[in-house]
Protein backbone atom coordinates (compact mmCIF):
# COMPACT_ATOMS: atom_id res chain seq x y z
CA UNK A 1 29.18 -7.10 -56.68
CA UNK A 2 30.63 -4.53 -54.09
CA UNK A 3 33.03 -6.39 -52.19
CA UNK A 4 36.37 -6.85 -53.34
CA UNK A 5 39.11 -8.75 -52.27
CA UNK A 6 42.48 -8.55 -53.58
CA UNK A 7 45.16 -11.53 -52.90
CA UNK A 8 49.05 -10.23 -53.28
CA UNK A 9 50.36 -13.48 -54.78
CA UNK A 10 54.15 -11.79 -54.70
CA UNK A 11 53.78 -10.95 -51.07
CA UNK A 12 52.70 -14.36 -50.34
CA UNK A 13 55.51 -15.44 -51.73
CA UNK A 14 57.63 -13.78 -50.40
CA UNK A 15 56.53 -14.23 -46.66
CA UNK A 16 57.14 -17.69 -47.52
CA UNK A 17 60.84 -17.70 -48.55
CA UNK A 18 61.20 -14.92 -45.51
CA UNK A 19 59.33 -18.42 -43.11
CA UNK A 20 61.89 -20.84 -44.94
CA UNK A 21 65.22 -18.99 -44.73
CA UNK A 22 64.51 -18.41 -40.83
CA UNK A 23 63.38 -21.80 -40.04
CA UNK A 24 66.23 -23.22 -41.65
CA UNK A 25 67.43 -26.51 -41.17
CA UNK A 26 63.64 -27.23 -40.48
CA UNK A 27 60.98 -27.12 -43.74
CA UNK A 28 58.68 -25.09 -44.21
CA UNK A 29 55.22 -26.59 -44.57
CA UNK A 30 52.14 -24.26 -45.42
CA UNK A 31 49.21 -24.86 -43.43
CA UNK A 32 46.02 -23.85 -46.08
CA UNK A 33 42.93 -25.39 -43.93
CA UNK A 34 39.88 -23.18 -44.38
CA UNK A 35 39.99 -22.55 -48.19
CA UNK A 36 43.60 -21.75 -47.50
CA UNK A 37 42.45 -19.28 -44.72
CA UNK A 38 39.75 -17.24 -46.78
CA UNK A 39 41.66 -16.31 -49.43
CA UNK A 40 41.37 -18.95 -52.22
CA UNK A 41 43.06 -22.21 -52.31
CA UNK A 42 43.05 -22.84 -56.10
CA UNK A 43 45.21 -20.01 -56.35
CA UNK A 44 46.99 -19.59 -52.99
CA UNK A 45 48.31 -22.93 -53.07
CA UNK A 46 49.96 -22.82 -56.59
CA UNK A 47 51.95 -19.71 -55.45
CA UNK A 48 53.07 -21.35 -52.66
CA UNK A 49 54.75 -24.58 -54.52
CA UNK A 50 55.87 -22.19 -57.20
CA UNK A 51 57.44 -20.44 -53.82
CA UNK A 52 59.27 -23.56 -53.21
CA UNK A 53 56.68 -25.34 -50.80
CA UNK A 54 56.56 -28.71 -51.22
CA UNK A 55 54.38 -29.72 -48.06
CA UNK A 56 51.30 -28.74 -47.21
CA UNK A 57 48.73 -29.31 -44.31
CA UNK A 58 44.65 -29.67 -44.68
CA UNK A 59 41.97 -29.78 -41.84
CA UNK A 60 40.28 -32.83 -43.41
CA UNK A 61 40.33 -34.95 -46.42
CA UNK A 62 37.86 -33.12 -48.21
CA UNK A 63 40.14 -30.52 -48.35
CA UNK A 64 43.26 -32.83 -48.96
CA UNK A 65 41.22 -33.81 -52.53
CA UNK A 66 40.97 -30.46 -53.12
CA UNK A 67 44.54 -29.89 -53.02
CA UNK A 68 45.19 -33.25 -54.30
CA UNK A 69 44.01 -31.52 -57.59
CA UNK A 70 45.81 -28.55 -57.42
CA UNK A 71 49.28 -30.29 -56.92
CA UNK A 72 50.02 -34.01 -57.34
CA UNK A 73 53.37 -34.21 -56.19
CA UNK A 74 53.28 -32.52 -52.70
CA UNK A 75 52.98 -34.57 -49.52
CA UNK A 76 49.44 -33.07 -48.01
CA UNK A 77 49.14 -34.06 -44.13
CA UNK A 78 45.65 -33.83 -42.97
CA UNK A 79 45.17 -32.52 -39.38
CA UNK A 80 41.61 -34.77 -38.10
CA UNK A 81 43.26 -37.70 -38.94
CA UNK A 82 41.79 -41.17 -40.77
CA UNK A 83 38.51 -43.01 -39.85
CA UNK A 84 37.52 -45.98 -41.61
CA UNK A 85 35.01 -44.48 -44.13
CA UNK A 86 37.80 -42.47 -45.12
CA UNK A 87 40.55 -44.99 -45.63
CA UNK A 88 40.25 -44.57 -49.17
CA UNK A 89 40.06 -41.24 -49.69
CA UNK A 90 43.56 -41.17 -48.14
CA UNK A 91 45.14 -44.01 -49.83
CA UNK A 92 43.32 -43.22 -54.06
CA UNK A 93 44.64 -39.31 -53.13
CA UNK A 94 47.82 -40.18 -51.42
CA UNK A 95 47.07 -38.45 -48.14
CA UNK A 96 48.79 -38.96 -44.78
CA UNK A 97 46.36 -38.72 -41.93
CA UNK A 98 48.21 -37.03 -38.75
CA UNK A 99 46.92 -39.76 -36.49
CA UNK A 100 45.20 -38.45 -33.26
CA UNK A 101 43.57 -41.61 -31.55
CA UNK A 102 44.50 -45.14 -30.49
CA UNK A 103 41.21 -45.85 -32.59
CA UNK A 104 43.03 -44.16 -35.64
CA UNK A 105 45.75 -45.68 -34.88
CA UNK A 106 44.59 -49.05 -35.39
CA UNK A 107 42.28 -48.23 -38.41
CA UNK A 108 45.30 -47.02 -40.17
CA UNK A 109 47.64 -49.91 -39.02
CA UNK A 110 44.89 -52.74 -39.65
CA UNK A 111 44.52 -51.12 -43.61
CA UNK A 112 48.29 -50.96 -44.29
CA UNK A 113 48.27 -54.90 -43.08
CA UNK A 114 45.19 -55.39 -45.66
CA UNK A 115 47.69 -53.92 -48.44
CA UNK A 116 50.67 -55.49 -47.07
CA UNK A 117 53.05 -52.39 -46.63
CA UNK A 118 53.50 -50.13 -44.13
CA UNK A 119 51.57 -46.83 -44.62
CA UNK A 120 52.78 -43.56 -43.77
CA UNK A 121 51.52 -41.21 -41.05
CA UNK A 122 52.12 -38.53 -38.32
CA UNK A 123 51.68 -39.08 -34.63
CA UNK A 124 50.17 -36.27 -32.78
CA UNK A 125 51.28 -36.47 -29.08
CA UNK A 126 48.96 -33.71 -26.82
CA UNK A 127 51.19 -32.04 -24.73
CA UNK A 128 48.76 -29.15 -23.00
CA UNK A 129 46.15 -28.90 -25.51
CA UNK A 130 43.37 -31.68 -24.18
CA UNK A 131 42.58 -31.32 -27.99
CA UNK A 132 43.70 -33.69 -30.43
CA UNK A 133 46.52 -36.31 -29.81
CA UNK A 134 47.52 -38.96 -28.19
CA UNK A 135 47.97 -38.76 -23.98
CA UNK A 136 50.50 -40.23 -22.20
CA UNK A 137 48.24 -43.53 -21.16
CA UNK A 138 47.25 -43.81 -24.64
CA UNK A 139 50.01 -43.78 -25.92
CA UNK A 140 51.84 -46.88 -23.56
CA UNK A 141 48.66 -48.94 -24.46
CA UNK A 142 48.78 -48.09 -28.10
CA UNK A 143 52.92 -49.06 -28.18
CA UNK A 144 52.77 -51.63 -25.75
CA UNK A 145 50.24 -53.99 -27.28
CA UNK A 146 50.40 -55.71 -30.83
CA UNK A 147 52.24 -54.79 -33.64
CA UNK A 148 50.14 -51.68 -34.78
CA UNK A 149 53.35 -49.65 -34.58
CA UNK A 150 54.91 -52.26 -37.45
CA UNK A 151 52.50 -51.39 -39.71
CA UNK A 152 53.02 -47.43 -39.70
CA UNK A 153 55.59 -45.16 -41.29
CA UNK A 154 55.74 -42.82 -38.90
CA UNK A 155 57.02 -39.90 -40.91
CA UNK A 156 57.03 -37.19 -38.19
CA UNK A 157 55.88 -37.13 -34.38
CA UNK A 158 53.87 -33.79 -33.76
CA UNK A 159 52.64 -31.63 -31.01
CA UNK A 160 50.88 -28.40 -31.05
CA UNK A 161 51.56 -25.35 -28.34
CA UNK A 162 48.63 -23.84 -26.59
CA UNK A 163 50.09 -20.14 -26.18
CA UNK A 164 52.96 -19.67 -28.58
CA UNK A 165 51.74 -16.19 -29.50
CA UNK A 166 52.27 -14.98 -26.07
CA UNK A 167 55.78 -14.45 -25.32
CA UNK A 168 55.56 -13.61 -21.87
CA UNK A 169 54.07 -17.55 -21.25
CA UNK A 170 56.07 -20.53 -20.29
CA UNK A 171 53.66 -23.28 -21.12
CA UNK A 172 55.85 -23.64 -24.51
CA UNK A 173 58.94 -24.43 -22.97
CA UNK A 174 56.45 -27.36 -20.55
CA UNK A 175 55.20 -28.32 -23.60
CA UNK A 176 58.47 -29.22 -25.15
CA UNK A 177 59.81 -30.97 -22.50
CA UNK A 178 56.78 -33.11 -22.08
CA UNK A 179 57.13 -33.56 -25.60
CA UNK A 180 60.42 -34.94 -25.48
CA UNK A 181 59.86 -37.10 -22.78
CA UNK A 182 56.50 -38.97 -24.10
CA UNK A 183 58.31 -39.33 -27.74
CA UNK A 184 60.78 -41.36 -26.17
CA UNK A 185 58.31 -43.96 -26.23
CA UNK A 186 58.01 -43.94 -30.46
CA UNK A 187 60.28 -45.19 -32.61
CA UNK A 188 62.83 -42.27 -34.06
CA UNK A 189 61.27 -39.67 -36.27
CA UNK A 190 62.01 -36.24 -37.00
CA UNK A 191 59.40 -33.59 -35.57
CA UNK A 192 56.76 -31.04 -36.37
CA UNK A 193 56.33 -28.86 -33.43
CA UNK A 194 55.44 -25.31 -34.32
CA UNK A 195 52.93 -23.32 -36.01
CA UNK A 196 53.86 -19.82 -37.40
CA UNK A 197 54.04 -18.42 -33.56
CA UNK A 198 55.87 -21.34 -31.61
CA UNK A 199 58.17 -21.99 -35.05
CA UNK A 200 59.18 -18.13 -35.36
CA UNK A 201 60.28 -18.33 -31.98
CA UNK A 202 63.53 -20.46 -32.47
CA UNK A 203 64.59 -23.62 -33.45
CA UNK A 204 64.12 -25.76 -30.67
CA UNK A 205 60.24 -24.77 -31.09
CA UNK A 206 60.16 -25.30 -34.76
CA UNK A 207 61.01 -28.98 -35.14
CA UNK A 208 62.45 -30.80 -38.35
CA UNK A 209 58.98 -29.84 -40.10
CA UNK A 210 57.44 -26.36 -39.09
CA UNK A 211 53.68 -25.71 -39.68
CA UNK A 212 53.36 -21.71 -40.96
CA UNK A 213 49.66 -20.60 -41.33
CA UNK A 214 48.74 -16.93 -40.31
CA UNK A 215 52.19 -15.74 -40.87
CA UNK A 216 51.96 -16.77 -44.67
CA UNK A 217 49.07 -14.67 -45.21
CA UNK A 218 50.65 -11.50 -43.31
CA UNK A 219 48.70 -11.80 -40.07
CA UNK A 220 50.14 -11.19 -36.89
CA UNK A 221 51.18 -14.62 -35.19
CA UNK A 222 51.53 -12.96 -31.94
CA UNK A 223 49.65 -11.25 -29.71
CA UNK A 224 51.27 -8.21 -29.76
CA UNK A 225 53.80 -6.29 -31.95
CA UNK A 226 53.63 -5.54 -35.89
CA UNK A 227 53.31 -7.93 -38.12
CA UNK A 228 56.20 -9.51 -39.14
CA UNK A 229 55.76 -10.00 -42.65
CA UNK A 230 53.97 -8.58 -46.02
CA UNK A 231 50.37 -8.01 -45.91
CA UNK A 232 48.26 -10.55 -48.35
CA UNK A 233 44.99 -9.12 -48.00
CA UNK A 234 43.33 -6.08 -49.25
CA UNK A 235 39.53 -5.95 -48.40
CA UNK A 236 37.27 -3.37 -49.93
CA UNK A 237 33.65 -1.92 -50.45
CA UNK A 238 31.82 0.10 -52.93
CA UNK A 239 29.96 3.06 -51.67
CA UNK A 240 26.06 2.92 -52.77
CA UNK A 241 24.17 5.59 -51.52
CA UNK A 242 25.75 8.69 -49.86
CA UNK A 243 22.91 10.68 -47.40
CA UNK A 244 23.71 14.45 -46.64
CA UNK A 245 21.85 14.93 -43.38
CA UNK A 246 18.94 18.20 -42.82
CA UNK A 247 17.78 16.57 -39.32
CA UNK A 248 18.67 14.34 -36.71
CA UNK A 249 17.88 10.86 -38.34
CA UNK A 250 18.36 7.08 -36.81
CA UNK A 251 21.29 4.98 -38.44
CA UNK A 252 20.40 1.67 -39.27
CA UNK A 253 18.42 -1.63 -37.11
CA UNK A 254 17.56 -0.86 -33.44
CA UNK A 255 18.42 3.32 -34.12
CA UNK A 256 21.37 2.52 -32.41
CA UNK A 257 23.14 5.84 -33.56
CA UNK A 258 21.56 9.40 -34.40
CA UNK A 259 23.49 11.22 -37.74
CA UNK A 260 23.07 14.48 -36.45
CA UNK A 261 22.62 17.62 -38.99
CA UNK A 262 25.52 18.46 -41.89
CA UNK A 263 26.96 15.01 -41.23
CA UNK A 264 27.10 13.21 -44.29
CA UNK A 265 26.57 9.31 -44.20
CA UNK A 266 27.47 6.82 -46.46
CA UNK A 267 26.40 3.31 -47.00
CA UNK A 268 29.04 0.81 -48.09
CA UNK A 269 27.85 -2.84 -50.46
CA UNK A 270 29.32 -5.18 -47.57
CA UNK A 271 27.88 -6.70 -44.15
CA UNK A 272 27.83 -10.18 -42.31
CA UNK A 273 27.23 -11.98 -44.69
CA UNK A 274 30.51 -10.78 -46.00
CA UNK A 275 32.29 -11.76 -43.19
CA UNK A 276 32.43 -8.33 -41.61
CA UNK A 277 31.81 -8.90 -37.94
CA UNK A 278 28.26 -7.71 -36.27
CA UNK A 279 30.24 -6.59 -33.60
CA UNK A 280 31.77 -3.59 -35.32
CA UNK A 281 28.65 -1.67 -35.39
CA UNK A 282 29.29 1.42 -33.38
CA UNK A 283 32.87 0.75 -32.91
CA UNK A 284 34.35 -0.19 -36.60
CA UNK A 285 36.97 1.68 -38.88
CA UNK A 286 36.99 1.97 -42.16
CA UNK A 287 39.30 3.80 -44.31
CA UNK A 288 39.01 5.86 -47.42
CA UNK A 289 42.13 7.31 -49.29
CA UNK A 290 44.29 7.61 -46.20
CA UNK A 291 41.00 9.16 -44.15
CA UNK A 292 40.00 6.96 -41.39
CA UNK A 293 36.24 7.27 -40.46
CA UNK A 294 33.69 5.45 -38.34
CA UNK A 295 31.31 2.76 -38.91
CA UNK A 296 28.29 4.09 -37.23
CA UNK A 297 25.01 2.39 -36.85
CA UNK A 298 24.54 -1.76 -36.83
CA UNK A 299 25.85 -4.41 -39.49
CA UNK A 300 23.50 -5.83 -41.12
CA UNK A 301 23.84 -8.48 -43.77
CA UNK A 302 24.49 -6.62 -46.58
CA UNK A 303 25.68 -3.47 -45.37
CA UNK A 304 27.43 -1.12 -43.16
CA UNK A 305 27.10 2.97 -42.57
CA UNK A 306 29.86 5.34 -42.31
CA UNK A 307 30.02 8.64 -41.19
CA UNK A 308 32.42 10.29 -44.27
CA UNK A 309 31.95 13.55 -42.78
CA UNK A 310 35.37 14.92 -42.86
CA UNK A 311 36.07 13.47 -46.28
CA UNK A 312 36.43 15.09 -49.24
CA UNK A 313 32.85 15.18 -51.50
CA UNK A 314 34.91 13.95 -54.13
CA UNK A 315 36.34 10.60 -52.50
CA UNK A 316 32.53 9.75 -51.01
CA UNK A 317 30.68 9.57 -54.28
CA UNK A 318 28.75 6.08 -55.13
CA UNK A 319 31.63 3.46 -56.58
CA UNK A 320 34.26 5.06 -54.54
CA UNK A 321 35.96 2.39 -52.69
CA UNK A 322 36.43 2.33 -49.32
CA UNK A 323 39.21 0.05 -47.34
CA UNK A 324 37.96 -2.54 -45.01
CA UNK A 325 41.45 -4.36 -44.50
CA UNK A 326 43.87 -1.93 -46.27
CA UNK A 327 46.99 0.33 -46.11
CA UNK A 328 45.31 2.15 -43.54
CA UNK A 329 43.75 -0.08 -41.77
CA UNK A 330 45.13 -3.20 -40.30
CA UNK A 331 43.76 -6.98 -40.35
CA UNK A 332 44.75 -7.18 -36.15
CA UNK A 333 43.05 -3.36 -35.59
CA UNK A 334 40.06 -4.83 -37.24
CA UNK A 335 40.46 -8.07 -35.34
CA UNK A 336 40.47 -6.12 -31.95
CA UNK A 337 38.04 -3.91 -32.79
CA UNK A 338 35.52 -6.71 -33.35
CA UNK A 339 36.97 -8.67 -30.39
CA UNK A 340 38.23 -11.60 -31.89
CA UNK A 341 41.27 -12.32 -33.67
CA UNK A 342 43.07 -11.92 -37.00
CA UNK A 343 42.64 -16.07 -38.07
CA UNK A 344 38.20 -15.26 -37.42
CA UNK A 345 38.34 -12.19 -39.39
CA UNK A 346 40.36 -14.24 -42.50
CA UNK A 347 38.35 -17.45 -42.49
CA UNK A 348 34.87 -15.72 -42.27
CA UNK A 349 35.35 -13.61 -45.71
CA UNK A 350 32.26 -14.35 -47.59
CA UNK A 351 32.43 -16.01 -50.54
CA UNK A 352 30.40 -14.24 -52.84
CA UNK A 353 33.26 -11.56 -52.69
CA UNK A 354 34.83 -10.71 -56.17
CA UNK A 355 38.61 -12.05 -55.54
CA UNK A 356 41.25 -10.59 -57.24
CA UNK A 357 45.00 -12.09 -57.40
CA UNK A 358 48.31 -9.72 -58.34
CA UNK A 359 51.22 -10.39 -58.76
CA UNK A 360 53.06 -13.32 -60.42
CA UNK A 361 50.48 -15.48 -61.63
CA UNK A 362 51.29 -19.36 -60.68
């Protein structure tokens, strides 16, 4: 197996008791949707409670079992909400559905009357989004008729910001005051406002419950700047085959690059299928021992060129590693050099990756 990724459990850790002391009075709650963003939930999560996190966010139930598993005495929110297939699912694995819908709504009030008890729940209110949540209209209709709101335990009211990670918006501070005004209409409950960009930004964006993701795992939350906190992630590649080159000679699918005489190429174990984006062919870094060098030639699924020219022969050999994500080489550079962004470039890590967790084991 050439790829290897390496998970820094202590420098998880410790970007999340650097999130908690600066949200303070708000909690902390660890977002870990996605396999807890690429890395590994069976272990990722574990650190994190040992860390002192005691709630936790999921995309969907599925994943909320998962976790369920891992630790059974956090509270684990799950973002898409209930349906009635799921309905038990949530109640045998103690979930709480963030409810998104009238329709939810009233599936989750209609099986807390069938039990007899209240059941508890979060109320997503869309404030700019057009996403999930509930709109102004819905929400009127949803309070305003029945007794739906009887039957939930509405633990926090939510919202989510559209452009917290750039500071030069003001749709944030919109947000919030819409926010304020449409939770008016709900029955008094603390609030869970902002992920690791709109809750890093100051209290009044954080809430009583902050949601910290990308920040967690050492990715930039905003859109510019250095990353705030330790990096998580090392990603790296085994050289196979090094090629010293006699004549010009075509790099890869589509001979979209010409290795030109005395350049010396060599061909690293990881490629799409890995996760590493298409999109770096012709424009990727990689880095080897503090020497930065090019990715040259396409991606294919298995594999990627570089031109190790300027290295030296002895740090180019077959089994040499070589830094995809490293020390030298940043998750955001490699995020901008494909185009996309830092949260893409975590959650598409392939999985038949060798992972490797330092640090304190939980």
């Amino acid at each position: 197996m050439s790829t290897l990724i390496t998970v820094d459990l202590d420098a998880l850790s410790t970007n999340y008791r650097l999130c908690s002391e600066r949200l303070k009075p708000a909690s902390c709650a660890a977002v870990v949707k996605a396999d807890a963003y690429g890395l590994g939930i069976e272990k990722i999560a574990p650190a994190l409670w040992k860390a002192g996190c005691k709630q936790f966010f999921t995309a969907t139930h599925r994943e909320g079992i998962t976790l369920r598993s891992l630790l059974p005495d956090v509270e684990i929110f799950v973002f898409e909400g209930v349906t009635e297939p799921s309905t038990g699912a949530f109640l045998d694995h103690r979930l709480i559905p963030v409810l998104i819908s009238p329709q939810q709504g009233l599936v989750w009030a209609e099986t807390a009357r069938r039990i007899g008890e209240p059941l508890a729940a979060v109320f997503h209110i869309d404030t700019g989004m057009t996403r999930l949540g509930f709109g102004k209209e819905e929400m009127v209709a949803f309070v305003g008729s029945g007794d739906h709101m009887d039957w939930l335990d509405i633990r926090y009211v939510m919202t989510h910001f559209a452009c917290a990670d750039d500071s030069d918006s003001g749709m944030s501070d919109a947000q919030l005051k819409l926010f304020d005004d449409l939770r008016k209409l709900l029955p008094a409950a603390p609030t869970s406002i902002g992920n690791s960009a709109g809750a890093l930004l100051g209290k009044k964006y954080s809430g009583d419950m902050a949601r910290v993701g990308i920040a967690l795992f050492g990715g930039n939350p905003y859109l510019e700047g250095e990353p705030p906190f330790k990096p998580v992630l090392r990603w790296q590649s085994r050289i196979l085959q090094l090629r010293e080159i006699s004549q010009q000679s075509p790099v890869g699918y589509g001979a979209s690059y010409i290795a030109k005489p005395g350049m010396r190429i060599a061909t690293v174990g990881t490629g799409y299928a890995d996760g590493y984006p298409w999109s770096l062919g012709n424009r990727g870094i990689a880095a080897i021992s503090g020497h930065r060098v090019p990715v040259v030639g396409r991606v294919s699924m298995d594999l990627i060129m570089l031109d190790v020219t300027n290295v030296p022969a002895q740090l180019v050999q077959p089994g040499c590693l070589v830094d995809l994500v490293g020390p030298d080489i940043t998750l955001e550079e490699v995020a901008e050099l494909a185009g996309t962004i830092n949260y893409v470039i975590l959650t598409q890590l392939g999985s038949r990756a060798r992972r490797v967790f330092t640090g304190e084991s939980p």
